[in-house]
Protein backbone atom coordinates (compact mmCIF):
# COMPACT_ATOMS: atom_id res chain seq x y z
CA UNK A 1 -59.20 -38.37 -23.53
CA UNK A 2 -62.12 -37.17 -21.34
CA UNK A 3 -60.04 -34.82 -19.72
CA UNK A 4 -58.44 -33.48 -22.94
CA UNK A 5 -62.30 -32.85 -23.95
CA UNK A 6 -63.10 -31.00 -21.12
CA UNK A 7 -60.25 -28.74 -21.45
CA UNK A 8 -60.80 -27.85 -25.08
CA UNK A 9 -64.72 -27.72 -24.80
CA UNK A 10 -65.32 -27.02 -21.17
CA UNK A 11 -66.61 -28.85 -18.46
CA UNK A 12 -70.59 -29.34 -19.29
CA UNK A 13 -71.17 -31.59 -16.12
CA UNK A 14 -74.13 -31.13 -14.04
CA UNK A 15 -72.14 -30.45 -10.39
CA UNK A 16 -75.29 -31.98 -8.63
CA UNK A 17 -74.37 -35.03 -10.18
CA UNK A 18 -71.40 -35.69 -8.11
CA UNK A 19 -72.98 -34.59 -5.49
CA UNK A 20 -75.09 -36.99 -5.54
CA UNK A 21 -72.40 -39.76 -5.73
CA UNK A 22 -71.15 -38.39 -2.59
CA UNK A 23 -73.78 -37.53 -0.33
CA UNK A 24 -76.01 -40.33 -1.51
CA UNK A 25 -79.27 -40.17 -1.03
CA UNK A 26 -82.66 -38.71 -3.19
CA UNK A 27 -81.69 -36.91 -6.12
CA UNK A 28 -83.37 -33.69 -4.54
CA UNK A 29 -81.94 -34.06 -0.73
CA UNK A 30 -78.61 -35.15 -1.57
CA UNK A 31 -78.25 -31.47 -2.57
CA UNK A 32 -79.77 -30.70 0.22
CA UNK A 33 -77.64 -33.01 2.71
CA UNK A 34 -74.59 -31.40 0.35
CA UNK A 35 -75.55 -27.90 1.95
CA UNK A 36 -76.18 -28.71 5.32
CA UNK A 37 -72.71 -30.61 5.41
CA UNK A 38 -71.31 -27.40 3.83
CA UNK A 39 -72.56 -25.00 6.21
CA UNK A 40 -71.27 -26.90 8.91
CA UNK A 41 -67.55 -26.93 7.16
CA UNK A 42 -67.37 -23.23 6.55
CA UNK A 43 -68.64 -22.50 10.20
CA UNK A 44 -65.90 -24.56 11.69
CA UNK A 45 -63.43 -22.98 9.82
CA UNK A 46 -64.65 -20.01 11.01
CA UNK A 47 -64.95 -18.29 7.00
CA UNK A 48 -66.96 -16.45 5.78
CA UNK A 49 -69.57 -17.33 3.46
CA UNK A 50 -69.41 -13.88 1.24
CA UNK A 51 -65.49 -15.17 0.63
CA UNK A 52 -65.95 -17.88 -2.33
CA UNK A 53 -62.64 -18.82 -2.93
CA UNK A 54 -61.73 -19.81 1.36
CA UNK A 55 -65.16 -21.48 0.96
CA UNK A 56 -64.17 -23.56 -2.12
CA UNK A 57 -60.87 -23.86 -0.11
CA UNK A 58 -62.41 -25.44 3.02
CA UNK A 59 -64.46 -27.33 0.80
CA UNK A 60 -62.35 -29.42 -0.88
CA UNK A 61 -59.77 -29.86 1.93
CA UNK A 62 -62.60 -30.95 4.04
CA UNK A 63 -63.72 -33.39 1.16
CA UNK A 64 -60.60 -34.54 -1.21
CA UNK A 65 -63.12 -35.82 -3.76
CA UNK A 66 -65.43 -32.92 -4.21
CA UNK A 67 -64.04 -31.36 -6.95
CA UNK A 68 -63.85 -27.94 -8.66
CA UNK A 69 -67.33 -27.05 -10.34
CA UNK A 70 -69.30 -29.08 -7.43
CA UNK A 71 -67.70 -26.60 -4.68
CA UNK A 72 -68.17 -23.18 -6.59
CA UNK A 73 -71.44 -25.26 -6.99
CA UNK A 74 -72.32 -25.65 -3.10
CA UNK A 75 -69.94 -22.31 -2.49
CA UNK A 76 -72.58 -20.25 -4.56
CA UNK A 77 -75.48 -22.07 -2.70
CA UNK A 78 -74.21 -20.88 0.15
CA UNK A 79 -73.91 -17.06 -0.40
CA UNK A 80 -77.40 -17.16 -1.61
C-alpha cells in the first residue's frame, strides 16, 4: 500500500535518510562518507560526473540497495 501511495502522491522521502541506513554513521558524515564512496565509484568507472544518468547508473549497480531518489540525491552532490 506504501508503494501505491508513493506512486499516486509522490515520493516525499528525505534521500539522506537511506543514506544513512547504509553508510551508517553520524547523521551529518554519513552523507558525507555517502560522497566520498561515490566519488570513488564514478572515478572507477571512468564517467563523468556532468553525465547524471551513467552516474545514477554506476551508482546503483555498484550498490543494489541504493535506490532511485538517494542516487539522483548523491548524483547531484556530485556535479556540484
Amino acid at each position: 500500500m506504501a508503494k501505491l501511495e508513493k506512486l499516486l502522491w509522490g515520493d516525499r522521502t528525505d534521500p539522506r535518510r537511506e543514506l544513512a541506513e547504509i553508510f551508517p554513521a553520524d547523521d551529518a558524515s554519513s552523507v558525507v562518507r555517502a560522497q566520498e564512496w561515490a566519488r570513488g565509484v564514478v572515478a572507477k568507472a571512468g564517467v563523468a560526473t556532468s553525465d547524471e544518468l551513467r552516474v545514477i547508473r554506476a551508482l546503483r549497480d555498484a550498490e543494489p540497495r541504493l535506490s532511485l531518489k538517494p542516487a539522483r540525491y548523491l548524483a547531484a552532490q556530485l556535479n556540484v
